[in-house]
C-alpha atoms as a PDB file:
ATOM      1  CA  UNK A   1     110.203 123.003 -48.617  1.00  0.00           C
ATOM      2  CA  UNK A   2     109.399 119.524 -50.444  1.00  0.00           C
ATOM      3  CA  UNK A   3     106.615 117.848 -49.309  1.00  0.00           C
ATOM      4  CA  UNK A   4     106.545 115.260 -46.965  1.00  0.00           C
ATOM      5  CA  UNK A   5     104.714 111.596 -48.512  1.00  0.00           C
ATOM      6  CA  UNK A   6     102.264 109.687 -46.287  1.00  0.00           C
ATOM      7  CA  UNK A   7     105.182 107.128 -44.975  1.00  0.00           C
ATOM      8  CA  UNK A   8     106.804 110.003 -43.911  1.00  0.00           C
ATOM      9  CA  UNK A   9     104.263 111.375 -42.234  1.00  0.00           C
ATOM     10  CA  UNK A  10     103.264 108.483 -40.611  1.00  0.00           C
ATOM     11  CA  UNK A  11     106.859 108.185 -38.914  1.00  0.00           C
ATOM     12  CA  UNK A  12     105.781 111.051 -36.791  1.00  0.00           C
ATOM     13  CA  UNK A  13     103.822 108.922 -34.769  1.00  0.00           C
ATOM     14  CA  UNK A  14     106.796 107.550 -33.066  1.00  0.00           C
ATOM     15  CA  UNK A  15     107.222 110.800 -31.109  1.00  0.00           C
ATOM     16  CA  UNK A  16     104.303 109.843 -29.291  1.00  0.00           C
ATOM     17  CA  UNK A  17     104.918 106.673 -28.941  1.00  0.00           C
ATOM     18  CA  UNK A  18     108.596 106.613 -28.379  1.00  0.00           C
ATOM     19  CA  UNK A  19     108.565 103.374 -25.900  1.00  0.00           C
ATOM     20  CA  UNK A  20     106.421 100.982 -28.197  1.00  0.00           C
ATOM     21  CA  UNK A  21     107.486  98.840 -31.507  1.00  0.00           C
ATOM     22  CA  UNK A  22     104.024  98.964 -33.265  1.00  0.00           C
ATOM     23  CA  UNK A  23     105.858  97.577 -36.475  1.00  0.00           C
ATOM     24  CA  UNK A  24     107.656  95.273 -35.072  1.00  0.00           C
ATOM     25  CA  UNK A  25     104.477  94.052 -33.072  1.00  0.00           C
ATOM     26  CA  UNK A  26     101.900  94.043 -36.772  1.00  0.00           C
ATOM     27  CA  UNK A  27     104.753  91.403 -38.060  1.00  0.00           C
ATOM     28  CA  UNK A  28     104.241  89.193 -35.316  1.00  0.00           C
ATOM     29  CA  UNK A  29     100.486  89.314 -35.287  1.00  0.00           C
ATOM     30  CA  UNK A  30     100.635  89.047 -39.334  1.00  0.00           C
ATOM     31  CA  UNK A  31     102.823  86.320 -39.437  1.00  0.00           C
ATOM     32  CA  UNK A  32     101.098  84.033 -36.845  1.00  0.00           C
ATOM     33  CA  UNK A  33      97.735  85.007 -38.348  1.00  0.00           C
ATOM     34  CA  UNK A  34      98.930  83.868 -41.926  1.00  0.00           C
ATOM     35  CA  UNK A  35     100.502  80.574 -39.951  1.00  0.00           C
ATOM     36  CA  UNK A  36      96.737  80.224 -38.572  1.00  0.00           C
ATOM     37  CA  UNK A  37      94.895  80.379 -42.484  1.00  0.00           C
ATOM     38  CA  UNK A  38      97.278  77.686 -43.624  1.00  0.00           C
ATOM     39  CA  UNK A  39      96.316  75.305 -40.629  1.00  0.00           C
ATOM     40  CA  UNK A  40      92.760  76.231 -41.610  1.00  0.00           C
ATOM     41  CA  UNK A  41      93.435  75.502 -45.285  1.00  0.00           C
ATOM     42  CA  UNK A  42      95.159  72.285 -44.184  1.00  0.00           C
ATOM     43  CA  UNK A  43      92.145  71.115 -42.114  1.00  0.00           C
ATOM     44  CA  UNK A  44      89.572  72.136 -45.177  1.00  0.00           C
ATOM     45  CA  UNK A  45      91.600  69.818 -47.432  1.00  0.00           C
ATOM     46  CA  UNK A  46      91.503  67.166 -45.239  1.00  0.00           C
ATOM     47  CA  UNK A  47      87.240  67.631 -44.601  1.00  0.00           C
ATOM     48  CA  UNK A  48      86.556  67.752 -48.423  1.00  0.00           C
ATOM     49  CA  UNK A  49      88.562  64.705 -49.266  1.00  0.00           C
ATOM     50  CA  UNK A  50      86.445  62.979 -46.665  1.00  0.00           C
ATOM     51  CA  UNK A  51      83.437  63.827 -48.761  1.00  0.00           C
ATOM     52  CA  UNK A  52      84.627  62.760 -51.707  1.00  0.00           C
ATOM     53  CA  UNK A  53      85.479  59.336 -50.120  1.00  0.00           C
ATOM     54  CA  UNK A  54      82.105  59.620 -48.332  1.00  0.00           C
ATOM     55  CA  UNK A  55      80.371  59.524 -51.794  1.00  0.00           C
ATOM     56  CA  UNK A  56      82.927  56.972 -53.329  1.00  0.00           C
ATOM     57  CA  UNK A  57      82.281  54.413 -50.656  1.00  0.00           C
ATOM     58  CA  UNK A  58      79.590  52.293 -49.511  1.00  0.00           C
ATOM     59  CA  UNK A  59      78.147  50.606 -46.633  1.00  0.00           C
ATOM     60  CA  UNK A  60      80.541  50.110 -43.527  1.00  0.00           C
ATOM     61  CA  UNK A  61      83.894  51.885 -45.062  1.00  0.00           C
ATOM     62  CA  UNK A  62      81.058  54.948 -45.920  1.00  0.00           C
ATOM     63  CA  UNK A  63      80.021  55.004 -42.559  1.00  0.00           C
ATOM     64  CA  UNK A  64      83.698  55.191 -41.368  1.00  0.00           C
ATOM     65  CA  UNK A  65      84.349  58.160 -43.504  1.00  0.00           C
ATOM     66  CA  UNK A  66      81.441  60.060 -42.603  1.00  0.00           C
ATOM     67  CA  UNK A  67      81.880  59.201 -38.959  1.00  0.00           C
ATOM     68  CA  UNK A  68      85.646  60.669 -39.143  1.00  0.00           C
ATOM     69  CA  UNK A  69      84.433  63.907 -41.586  1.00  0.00           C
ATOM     70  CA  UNK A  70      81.452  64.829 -38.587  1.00  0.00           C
ATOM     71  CA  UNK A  71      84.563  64.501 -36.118  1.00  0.00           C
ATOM     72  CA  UNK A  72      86.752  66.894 -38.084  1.00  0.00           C
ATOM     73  CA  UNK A  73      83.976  69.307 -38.599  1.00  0.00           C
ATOM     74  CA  UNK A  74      82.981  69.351 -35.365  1.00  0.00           C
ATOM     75  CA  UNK A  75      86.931  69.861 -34.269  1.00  0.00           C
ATOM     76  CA  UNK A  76      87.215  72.952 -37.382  1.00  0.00           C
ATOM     77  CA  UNK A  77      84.517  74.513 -35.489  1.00  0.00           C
ATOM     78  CA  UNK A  78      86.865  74.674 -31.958  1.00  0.00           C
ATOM     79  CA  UNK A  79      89.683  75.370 -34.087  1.00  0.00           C
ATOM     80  CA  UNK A  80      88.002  78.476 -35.568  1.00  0.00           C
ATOM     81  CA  UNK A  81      87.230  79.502 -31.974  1.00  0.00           C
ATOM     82  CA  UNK A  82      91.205  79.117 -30.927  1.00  0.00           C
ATOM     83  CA  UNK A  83      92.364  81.377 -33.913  1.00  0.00           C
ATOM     84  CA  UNK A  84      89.766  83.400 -32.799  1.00  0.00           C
ATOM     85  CA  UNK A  85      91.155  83.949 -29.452  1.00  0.00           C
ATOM     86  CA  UNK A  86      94.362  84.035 -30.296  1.00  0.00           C
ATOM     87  CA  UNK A  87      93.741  87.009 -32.709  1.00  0.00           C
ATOM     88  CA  UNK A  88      91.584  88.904 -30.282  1.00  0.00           C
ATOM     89  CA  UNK A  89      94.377  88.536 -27.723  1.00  0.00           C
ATOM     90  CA  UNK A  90      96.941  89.758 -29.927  1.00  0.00           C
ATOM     91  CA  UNK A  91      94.804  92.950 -31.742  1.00  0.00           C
ATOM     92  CA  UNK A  92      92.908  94.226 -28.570  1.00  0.00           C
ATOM     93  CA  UNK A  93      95.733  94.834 -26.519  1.00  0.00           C
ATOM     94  CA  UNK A  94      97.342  96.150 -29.308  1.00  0.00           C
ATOM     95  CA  UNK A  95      94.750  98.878 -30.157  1.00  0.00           C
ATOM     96  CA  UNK A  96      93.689  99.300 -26.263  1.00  0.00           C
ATOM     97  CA  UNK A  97      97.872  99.878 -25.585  1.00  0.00           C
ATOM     98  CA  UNK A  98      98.956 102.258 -28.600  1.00  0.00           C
ATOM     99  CA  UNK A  99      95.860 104.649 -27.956  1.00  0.00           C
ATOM    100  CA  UNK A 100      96.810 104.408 -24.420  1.00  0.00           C
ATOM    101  CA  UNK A 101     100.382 105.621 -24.528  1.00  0.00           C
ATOM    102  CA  UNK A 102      99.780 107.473 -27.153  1.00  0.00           C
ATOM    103  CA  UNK A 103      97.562 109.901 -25.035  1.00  0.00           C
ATOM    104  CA  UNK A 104     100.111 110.134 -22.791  1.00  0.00           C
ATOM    105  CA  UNK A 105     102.881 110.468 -25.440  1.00  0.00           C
ATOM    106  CA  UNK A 106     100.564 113.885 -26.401  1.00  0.00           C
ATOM    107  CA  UNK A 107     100.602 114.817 -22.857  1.00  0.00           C
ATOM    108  CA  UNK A 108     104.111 114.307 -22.049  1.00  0.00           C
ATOM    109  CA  UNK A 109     105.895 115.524 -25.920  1.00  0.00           C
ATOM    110  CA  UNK A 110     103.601 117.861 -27.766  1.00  0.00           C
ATOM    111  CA  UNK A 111     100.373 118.772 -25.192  1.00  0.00           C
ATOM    112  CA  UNK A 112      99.806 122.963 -26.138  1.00  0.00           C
ATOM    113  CA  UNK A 113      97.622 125.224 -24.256  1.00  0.00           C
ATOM    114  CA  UNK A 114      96.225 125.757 -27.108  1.00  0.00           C
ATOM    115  CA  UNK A 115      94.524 122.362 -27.456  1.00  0.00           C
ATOM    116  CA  UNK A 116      92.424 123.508 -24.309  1.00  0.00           C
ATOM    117  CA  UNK A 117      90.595 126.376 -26.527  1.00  0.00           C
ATOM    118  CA  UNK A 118      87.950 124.037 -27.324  1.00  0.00           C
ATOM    119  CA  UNK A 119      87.041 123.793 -23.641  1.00  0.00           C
ATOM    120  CA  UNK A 120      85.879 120.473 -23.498  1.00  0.00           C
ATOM    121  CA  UNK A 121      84.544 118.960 -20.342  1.00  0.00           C
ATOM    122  CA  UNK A 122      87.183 116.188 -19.681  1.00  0.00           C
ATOM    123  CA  UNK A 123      89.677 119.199 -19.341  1.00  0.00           C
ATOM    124  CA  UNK A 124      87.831 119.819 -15.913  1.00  0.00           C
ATOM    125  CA  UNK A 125      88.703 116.761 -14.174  1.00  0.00           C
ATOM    126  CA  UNK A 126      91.901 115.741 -12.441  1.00  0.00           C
ATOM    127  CA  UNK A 127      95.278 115.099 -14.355  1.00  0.00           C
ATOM    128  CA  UNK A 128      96.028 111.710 -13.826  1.00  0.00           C
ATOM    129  CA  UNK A 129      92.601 110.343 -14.880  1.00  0.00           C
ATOM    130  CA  UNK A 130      91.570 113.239 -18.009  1.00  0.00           C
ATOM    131  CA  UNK A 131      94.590 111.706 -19.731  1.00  0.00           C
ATOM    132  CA  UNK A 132      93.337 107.937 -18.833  1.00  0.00           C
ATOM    133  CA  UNK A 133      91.636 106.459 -21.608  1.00  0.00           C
ATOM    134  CA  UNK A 134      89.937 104.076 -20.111  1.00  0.00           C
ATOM    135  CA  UNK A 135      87.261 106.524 -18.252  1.00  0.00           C
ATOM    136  CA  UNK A 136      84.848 108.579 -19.827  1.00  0.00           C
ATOM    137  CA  UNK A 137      82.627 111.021 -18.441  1.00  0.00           C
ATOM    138  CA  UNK A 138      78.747 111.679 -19.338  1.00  0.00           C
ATOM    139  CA  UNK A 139      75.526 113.203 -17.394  1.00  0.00           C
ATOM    140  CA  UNK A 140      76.096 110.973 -14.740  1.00  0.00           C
ATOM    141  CA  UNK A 141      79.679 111.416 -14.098  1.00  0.00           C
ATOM    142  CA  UNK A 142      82.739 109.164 -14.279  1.00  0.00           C
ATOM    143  CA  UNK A 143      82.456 105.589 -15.976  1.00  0.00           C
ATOM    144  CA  UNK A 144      85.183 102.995 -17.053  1.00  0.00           C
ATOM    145  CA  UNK A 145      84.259 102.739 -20.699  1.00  0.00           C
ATOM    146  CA  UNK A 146      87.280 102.169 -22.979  1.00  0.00           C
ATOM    147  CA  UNK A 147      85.838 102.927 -25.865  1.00  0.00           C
ATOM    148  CA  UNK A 148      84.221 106.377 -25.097  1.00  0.00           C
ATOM    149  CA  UNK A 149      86.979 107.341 -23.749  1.00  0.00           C
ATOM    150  CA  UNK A 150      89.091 106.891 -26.624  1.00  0.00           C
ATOM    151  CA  UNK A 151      86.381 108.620 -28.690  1.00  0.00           C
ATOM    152  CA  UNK A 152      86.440 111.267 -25.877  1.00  0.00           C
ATOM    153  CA  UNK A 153      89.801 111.931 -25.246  1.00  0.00           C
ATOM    154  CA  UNK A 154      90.204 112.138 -29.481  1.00  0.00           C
ATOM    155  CA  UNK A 155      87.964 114.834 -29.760  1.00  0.00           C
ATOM    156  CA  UNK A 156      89.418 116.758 -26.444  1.00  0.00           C
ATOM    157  CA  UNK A 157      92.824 116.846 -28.311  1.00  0.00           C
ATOM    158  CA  UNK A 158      91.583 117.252 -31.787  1.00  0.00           C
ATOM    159  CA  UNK A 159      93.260 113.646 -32.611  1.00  0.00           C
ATOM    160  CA  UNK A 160      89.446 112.459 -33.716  1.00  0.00           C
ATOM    161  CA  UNK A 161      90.090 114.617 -37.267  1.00  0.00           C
ATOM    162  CA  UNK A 162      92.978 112.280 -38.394  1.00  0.00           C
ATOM    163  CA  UNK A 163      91.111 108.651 -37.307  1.00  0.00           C
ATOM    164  CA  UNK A 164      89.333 106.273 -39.407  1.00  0.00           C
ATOM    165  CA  UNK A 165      85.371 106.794 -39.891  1.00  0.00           C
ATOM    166  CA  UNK A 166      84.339 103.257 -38.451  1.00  0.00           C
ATOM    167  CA  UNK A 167      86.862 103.067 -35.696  1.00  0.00           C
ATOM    168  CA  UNK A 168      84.772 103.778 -33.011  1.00  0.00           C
ATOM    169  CA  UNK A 169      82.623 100.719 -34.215  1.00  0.00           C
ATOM    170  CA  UNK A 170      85.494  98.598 -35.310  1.00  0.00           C
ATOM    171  CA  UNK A 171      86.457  99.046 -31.330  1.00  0.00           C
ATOM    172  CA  UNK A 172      83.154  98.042 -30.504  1.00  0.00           C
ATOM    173  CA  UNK A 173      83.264  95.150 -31.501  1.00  0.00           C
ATOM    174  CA  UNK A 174      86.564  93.839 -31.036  1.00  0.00           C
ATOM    175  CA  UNK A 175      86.654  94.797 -27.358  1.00  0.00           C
ATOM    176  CA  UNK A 176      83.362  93.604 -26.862  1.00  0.00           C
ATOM    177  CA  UNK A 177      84.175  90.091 -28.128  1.00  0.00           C
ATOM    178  CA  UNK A 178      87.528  90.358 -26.605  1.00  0.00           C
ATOM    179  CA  UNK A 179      85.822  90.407 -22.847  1.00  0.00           C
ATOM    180  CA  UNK A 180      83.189  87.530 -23.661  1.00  0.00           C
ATOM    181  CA  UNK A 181      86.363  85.018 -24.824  1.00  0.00           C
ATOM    182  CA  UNK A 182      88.411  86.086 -21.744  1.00  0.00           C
ATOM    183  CA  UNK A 183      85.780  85.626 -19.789  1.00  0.00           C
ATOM    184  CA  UNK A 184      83.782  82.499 -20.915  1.00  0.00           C
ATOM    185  CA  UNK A 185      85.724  81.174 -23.511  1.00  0.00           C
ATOM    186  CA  UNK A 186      84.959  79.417 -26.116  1.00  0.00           C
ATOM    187  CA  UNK A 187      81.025  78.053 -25.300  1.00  0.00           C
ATOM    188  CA  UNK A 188      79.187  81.232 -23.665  1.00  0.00           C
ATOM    189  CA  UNK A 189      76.027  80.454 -21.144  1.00  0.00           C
ATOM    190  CA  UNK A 190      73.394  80.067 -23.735  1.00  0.00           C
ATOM    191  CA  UNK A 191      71.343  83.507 -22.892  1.00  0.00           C
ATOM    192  CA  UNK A 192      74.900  85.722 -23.833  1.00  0.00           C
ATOM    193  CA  UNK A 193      75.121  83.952 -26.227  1.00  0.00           C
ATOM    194  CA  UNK A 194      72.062  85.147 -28.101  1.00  0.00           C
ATOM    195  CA  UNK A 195      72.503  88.416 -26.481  1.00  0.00           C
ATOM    196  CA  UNK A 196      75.437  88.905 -28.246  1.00  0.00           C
ATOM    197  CA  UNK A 197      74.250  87.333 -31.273  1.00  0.00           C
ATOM    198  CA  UNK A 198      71.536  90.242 -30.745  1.00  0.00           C
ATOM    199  CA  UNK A 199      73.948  93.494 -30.732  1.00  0.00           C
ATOM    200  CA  UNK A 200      74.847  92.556 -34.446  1.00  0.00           C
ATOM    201  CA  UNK A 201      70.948  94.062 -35.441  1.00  0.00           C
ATOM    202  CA  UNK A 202      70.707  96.287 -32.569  1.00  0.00           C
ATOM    203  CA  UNK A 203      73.839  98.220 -33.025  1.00  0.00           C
ATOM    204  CA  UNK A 204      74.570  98.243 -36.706  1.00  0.00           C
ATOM    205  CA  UNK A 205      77.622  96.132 -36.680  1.00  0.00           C
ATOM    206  CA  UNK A 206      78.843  94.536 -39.905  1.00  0.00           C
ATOM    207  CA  UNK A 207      77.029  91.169 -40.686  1.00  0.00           C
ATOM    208  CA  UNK A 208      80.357  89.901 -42.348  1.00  0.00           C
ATOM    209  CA  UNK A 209      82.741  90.562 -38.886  1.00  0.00           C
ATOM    210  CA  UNK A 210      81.512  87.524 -36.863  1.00  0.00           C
ATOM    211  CA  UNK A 211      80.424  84.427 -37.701  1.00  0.00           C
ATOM    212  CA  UNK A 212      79.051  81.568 -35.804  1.00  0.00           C
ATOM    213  CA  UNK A 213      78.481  77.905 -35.266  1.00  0.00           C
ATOM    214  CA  UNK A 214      74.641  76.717 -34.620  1.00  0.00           C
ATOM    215  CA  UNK A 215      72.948  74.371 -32.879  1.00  0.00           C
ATOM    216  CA  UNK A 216      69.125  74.540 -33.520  1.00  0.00           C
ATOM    217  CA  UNK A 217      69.429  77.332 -35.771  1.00  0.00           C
ATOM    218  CA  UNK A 218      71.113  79.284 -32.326  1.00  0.00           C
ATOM    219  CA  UNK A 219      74.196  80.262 -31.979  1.00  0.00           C
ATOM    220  CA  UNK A 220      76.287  78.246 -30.152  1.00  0.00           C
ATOM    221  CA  UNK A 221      79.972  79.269 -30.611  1.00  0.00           C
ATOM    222  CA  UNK A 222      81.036  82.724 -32.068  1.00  0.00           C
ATOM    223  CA  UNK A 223      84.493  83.756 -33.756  1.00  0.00           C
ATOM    224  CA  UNK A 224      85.446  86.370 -35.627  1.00  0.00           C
ATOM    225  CA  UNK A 225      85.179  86.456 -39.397  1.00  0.00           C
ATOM    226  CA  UNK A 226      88.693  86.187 -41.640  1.00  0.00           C
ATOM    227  CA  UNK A 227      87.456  90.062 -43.227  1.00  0.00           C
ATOM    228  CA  UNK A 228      87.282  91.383 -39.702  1.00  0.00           C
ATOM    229  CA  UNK A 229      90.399  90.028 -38.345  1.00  0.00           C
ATOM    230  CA  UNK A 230      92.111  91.684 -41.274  1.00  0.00           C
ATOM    231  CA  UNK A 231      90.271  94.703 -41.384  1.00  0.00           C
ATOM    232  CA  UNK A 232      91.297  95.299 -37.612  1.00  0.00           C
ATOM    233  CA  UNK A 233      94.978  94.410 -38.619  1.00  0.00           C
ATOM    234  CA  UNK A 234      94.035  97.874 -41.518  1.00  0.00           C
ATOM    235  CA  UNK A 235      92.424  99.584 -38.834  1.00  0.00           C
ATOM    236  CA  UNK A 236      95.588  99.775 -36.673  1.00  0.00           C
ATOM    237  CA  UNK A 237      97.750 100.411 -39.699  1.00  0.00           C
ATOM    238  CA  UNK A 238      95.631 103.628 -40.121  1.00  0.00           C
ATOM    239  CA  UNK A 239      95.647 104.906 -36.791  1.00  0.00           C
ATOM    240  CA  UNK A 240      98.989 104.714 -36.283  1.00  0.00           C
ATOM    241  CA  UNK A 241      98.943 106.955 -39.452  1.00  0.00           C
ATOM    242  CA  UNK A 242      96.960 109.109 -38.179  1.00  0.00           C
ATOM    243  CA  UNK A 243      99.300 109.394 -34.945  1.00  0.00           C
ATOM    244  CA  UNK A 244     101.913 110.810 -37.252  1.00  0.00           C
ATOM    245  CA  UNK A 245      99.540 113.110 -39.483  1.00  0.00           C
ATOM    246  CA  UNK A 246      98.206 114.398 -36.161  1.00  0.00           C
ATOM    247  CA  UNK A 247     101.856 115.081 -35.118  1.00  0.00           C
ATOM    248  CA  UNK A 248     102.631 116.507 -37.997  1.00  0.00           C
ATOM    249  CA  UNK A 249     100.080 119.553 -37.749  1.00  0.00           C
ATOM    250  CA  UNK A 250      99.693 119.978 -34.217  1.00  0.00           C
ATOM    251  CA  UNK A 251     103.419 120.662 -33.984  1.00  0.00           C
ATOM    252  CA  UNK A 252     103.452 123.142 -37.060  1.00  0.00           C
ATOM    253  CA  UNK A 253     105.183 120.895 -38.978  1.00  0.00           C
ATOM    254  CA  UNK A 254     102.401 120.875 -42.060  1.00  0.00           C
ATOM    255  CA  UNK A 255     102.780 124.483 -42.182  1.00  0.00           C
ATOM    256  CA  UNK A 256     106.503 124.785 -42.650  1.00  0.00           C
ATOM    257  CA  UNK A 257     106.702 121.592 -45.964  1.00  0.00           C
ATOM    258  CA  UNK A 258     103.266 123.764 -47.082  1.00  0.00           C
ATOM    259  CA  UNK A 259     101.090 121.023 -46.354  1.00  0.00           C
ATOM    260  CA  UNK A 260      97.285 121.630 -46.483  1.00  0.00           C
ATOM    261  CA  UNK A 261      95.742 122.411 -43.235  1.00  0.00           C
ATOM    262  CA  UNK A 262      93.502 119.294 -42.386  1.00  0.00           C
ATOM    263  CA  UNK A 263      91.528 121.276 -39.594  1.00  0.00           C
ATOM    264  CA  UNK A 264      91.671 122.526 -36.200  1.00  0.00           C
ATOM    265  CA  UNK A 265      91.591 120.247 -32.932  1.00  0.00           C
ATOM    266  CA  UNK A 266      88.385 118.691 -32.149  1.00  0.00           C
ATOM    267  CA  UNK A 267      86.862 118.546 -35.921  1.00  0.00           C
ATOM    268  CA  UNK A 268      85.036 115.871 -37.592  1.00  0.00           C
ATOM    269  CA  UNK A 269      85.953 112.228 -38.019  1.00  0.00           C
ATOM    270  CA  UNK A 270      87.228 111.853 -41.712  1.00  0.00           C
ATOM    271  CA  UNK A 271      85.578 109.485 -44.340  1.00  0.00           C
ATOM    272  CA  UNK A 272      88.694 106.994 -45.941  1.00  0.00           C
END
C-alpha cells in the first residue's frame, strides 16, 4: 500500500474531533491577528514621523509634537495590551477546547482495552472525570489543573508520543496569562504583577514570549510577544497533527500503508 504524506495523516484527526472546525477556526484567528500587525504598523508610522518632526521643529510647535508622540506612545502601549487579549482569548480556548474533545473523541471513536496495559493511575478513578482534562491527580488526590491534566491524560492514552516537546510549557504560559487578563485586565495589582514578571526566571519560560511596559524599571503592563503569539498559532497546527498521526497508529492504520511504528502508548514526548 502507498504511503500516506503528513497532510494526510493529519486528516485523521478529524475522527476525533468530528464536531469541531479547527481549520476553519486558525483562519479566523490568522486573519484578525494579521488585521492586528497592520494597525500596529500603522500606529509605528505615525510615532516615528512624530520624531522626525520632533527634531525638525523648535520651540512651541516642538513641544506640540513631542507632547502628541508621548500621547501615542503611551496609547501603543494599551493597544499592545488589547491585541494581547484579543489573541489570548482566541488561542486559549482554542487549545483548552480541541484537547478537550479530543479526549473524548478517543473515548467515544477509537478508546481500546489495550490502551489500559500501561496501568496508569488516572485509569482508577471514575469515568466521567478520568476522561476530563481539566483534573489531574497527584499524592494528594484530585486537583483542577488544566495543564497536568492534559499532560496526564496524554501519557494515559499514549497521545504524549505524537505532541510537540515544549507544549506542556507553551500551555504554561498561555493559560497562565490567559487567567491574569480575564481576571485583572490590562493593569494587574502591582505585587502580581512582579510575581508574574518572576515565573519567567523561576520556571524557565522563554525570555522572547512576553514582553512588558515599565514604570520605574517594574513592570507595569504585560502582553504577549509577536514570536509567541505565532508560535502558539504553530503549536496548535502541530497538535492537531499529532491528533491524526496518533489516529493513524492506534487504529492500525500505520501498519496496513507500512508506516514505521512511532512507539507504543504512553512513550516519550518527541523532539521537532
Amino acid at each position: 500500500m502507498k504511503q500516506k504524506d503528513n497532510k494526510d495523516i493529519r486528516g485523521f484527526a478529524c475522527v476525533i474531533l468530528p464536531e469541531l472546525n479547527y481549520d476553519a477556526q486558525l483562519i479566523a484567528i490568522r486573519h484578525l491577528l494579521k488585521f492586528h500587525e497592520d494597525v500596529r504598523n500603522d500606529l509605528n508610522n505615525e510615532i516615528n514621523e512624530l520624531e522626525k518632526s520632533v527634531k525638525n521643529s523648535q520651540d512651541i510647535i516642538c513641544e506640540f509634537f513631542e507632547f502628541e508622540r508621548e500621547e501615542k506612545l503611551e496609547f501603543s502601549v494599551y493597544q499592545s495590551a488589547a491585541h494581547s487579549m484579543s489573541a489570548v482569548g482566541m488561542l486559549a480556548p482554542l487549545m483548552e477546547s480541541i484537547f478537550f474533545q479530543a479526549f473524548y473523541g478517543i473515548r467515544e471513536n477509537i478508546f481500546d482495552r489495550k490502551l489500559l496495559a500501561n496501568n496508569h493511575a488516572r485509569w482508577k478513578h471514575a469515568e466521567n472525570e478520568k476522561w476530563d482534562c481539566h483534573f489531574a491527580w497527584g499524592k494528594s488526590g484530585r486537583k483542577e489543573d488544566l495543564v497536568r491534566g492534559i499532560m496526564q491524560l496524554s501519557e494515559a492514552t499514549g497521545l504524549s508520543h505524537f505532541l510537540p516537546s515544549d507544549l506542556e510549557i507553551v500551555m504554561k504560559v498561555l493559560f497562565s496569562y490567559r487567567n491574569k487578563m480575564f481576571h485583572r485586565g490590562f493593569e494587574w495589582p502591582i505585587e502580581e504583577r512582579l510575581h508574574f514578571w518572576s515565573r519567567i526566571k523561576k520556571e524557565k519560560w522563554p525570555s522572547t514570549w512576553l514582553e512588558a511596559a515599565t514604570i520605574n524599571d517594574q513592570p507595569w503592563i504585560v502582553y504577549l510577544s509577536k514570536e509567541f503569539i505565532w508560535h502558539c498559532i504553530e503549536t496548535i497546527e502541530k497538535v492537531i497533527g499529532s491528533f491524526g498521526e496518533f489516529v493513524f497508529e492506534v487504529s492500525g492504520l500505520a501498519q496496513q500503508s507500512g508506516q514505521p511504528d512511532r512507539g507504543k502508548p504512553g512513550g516519550a514526548t518527541r523532539e521537532d
